[in-house]
Protein backbone atom coordinates (compact mmCIF):
# COMPACT_ATOMS: atom_id res chain seq x y z
CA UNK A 1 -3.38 -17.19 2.12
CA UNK A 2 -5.05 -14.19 0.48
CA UNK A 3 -4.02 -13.56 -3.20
CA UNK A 4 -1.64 -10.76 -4.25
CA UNK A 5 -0.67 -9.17 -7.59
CA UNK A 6 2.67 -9.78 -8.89
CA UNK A 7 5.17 -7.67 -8.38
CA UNK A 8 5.02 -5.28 -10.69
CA UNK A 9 6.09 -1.44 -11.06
CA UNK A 10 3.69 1.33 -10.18
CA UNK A 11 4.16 4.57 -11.98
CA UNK A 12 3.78 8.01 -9.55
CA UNK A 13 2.91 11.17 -11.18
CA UNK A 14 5.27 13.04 -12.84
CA UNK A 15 4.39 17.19 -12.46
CA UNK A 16 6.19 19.91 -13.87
CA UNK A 17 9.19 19.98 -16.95
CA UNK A 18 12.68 20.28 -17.64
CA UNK A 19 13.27 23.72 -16.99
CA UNK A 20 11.38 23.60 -13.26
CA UNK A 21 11.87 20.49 -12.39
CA UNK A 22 9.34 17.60 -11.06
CA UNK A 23 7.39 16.29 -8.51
CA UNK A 24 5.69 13.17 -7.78
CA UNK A 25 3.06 12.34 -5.25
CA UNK A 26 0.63 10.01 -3.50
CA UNK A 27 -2.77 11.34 -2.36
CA UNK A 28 -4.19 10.45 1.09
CA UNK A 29 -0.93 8.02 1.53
CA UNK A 30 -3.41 5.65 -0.95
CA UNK A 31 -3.11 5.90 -4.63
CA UNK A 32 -1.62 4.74 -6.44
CA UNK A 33 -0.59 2.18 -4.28
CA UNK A 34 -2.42 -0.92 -3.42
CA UNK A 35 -2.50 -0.25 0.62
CA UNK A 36 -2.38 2.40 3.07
CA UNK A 37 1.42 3.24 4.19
CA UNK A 38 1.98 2.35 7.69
CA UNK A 39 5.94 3.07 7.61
CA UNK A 40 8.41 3.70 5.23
CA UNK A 41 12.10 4.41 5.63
CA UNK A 42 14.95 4.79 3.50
CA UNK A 43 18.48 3.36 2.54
CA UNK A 44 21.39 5.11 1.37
CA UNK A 45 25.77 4.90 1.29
CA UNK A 46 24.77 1.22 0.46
CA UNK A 47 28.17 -0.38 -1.52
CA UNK A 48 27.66 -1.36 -4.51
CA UNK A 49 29.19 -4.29 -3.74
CA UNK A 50 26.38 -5.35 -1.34
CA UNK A 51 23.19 -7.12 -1.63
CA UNK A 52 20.57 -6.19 0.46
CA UNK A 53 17.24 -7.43 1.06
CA UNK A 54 17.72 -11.45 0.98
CA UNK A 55 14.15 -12.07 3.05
CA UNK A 56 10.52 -12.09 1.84
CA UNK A 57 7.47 -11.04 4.70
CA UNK A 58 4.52 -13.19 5.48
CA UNK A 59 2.13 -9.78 6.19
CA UNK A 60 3.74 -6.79 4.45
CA UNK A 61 3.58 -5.35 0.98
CA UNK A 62 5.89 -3.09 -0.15
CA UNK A 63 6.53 -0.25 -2.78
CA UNK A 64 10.32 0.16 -3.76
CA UNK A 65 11.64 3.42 -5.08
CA UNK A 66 14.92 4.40 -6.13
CA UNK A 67 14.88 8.36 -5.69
CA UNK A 68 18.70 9.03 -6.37
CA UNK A 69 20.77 6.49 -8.33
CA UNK A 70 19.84 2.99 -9.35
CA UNK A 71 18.47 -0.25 -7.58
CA UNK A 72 18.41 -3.68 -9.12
CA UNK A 73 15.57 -5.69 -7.45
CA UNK A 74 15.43 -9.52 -8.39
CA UNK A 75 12.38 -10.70 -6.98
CA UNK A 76 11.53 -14.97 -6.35
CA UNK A 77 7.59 -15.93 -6.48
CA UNK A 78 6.60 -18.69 -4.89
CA UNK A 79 6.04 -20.62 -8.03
CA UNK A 80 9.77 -20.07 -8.58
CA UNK A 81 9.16 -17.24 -11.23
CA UNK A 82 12.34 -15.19 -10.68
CA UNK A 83 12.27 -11.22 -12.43
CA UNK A 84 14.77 -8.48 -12.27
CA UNK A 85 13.75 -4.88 -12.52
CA UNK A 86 15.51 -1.98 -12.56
CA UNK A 87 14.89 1.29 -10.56
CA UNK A 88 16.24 4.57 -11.81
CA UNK A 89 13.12 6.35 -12.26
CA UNK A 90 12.17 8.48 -9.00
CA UNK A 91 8.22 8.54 -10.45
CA UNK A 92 8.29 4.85 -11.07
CA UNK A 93 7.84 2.11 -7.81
CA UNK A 94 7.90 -1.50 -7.78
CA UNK A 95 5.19 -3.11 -6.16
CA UNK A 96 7.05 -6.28 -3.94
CA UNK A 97 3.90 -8.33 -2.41
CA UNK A 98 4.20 -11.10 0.69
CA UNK A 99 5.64 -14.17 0.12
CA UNK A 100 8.40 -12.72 -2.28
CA UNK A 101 11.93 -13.41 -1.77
CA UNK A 102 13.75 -9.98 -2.47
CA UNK A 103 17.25 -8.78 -2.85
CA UNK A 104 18.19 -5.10 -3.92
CA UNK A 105 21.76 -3.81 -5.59
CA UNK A 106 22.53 -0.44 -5.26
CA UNK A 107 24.24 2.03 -7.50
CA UNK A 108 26.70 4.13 -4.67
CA UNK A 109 24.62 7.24 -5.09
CA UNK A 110 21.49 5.24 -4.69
CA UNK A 111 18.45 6.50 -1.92
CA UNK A 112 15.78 3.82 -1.94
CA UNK A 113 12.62 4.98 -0.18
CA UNK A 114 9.95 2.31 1.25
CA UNK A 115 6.74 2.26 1.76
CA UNK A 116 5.37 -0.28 3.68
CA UNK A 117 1.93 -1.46 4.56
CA UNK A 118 2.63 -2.75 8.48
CA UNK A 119 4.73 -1.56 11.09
CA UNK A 120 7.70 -3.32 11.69
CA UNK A 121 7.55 -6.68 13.22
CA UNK A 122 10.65 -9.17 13.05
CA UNK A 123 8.45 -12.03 13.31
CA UNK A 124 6.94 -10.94 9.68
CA UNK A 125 10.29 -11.73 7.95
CA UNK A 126 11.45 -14.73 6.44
CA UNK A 127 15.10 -14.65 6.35
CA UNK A 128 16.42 -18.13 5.71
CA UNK A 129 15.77 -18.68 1.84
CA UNK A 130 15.59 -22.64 2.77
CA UNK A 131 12.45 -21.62 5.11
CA UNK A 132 11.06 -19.94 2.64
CA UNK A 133 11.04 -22.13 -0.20
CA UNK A 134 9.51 -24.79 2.25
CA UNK A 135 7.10 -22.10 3.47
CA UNK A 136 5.68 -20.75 0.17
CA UNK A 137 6.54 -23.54 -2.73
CA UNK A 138 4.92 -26.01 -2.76
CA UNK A 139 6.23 -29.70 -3.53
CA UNK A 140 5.70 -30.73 -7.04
């Protein structure tokens, strides 16, 4: 299996000030992130009752970003290391590598935008969390 970073957050820049506003961008689809963007799409009107997410990939790496509201990400490594971030920032990403269970809350005004590094393929996801702790931990 080829060795990812962490996840970990990823801060876009932040142009402009107060009284104008902001923007944030990504050159060439590239930097900062750690792959080229092959699809990205976008989730919003999400309860806040509901957690999404609840799957890790085999292939695809992922950049989270909550442009509108706030997203709580709790992410599982394989080693069992379990972190919680928290996405309110619309300049700040977090960086979900494969083999990471994820699950997202959502603030009700929340828009979460992701960029992805492969196209969609169902056969990437690992959605029974039993599979993938047999999958990716290995027995002590």
């Amino acid at each position: 299996m080829a060795a990812y970073p962490a996840p970990h957050l990823i801060q876009f820049p932040k142009l402009g000030e107060p009284g104008i506003g902001y923007i944030s961008v990504g050159e060439s689809a590239k930097e900062p992130l750690p792959f080229t963007v092959q699809r990205f799409f976008w989730t919003y009107y999400t309860p806040e009752s509901i957690v999404r997410g609840r799957h890790a990939h085999h292939r695809t790496e992922q950049v989270l970003i909550a442009v509108a509201g706030r997203i709580i990400v709790t992410t599982e490594l394989a080693n069992g290391d379990i972190n919680i971030f928290r996405l309110e920032d619309p300049f700040v990403g977090l960086y979900v590598p494969p083999s990471v269970w994820h699950t997202m809350q959502y603030s009700h005004a929340a828009v979460q935008l992701v960029l992805a590094s492969e196209p969609y393929a169902e056969d990437d996801y690992i959605r029974d969390y039993e599979v993938f702790r047999q999958r990716w931990v290995s027995p002590a």
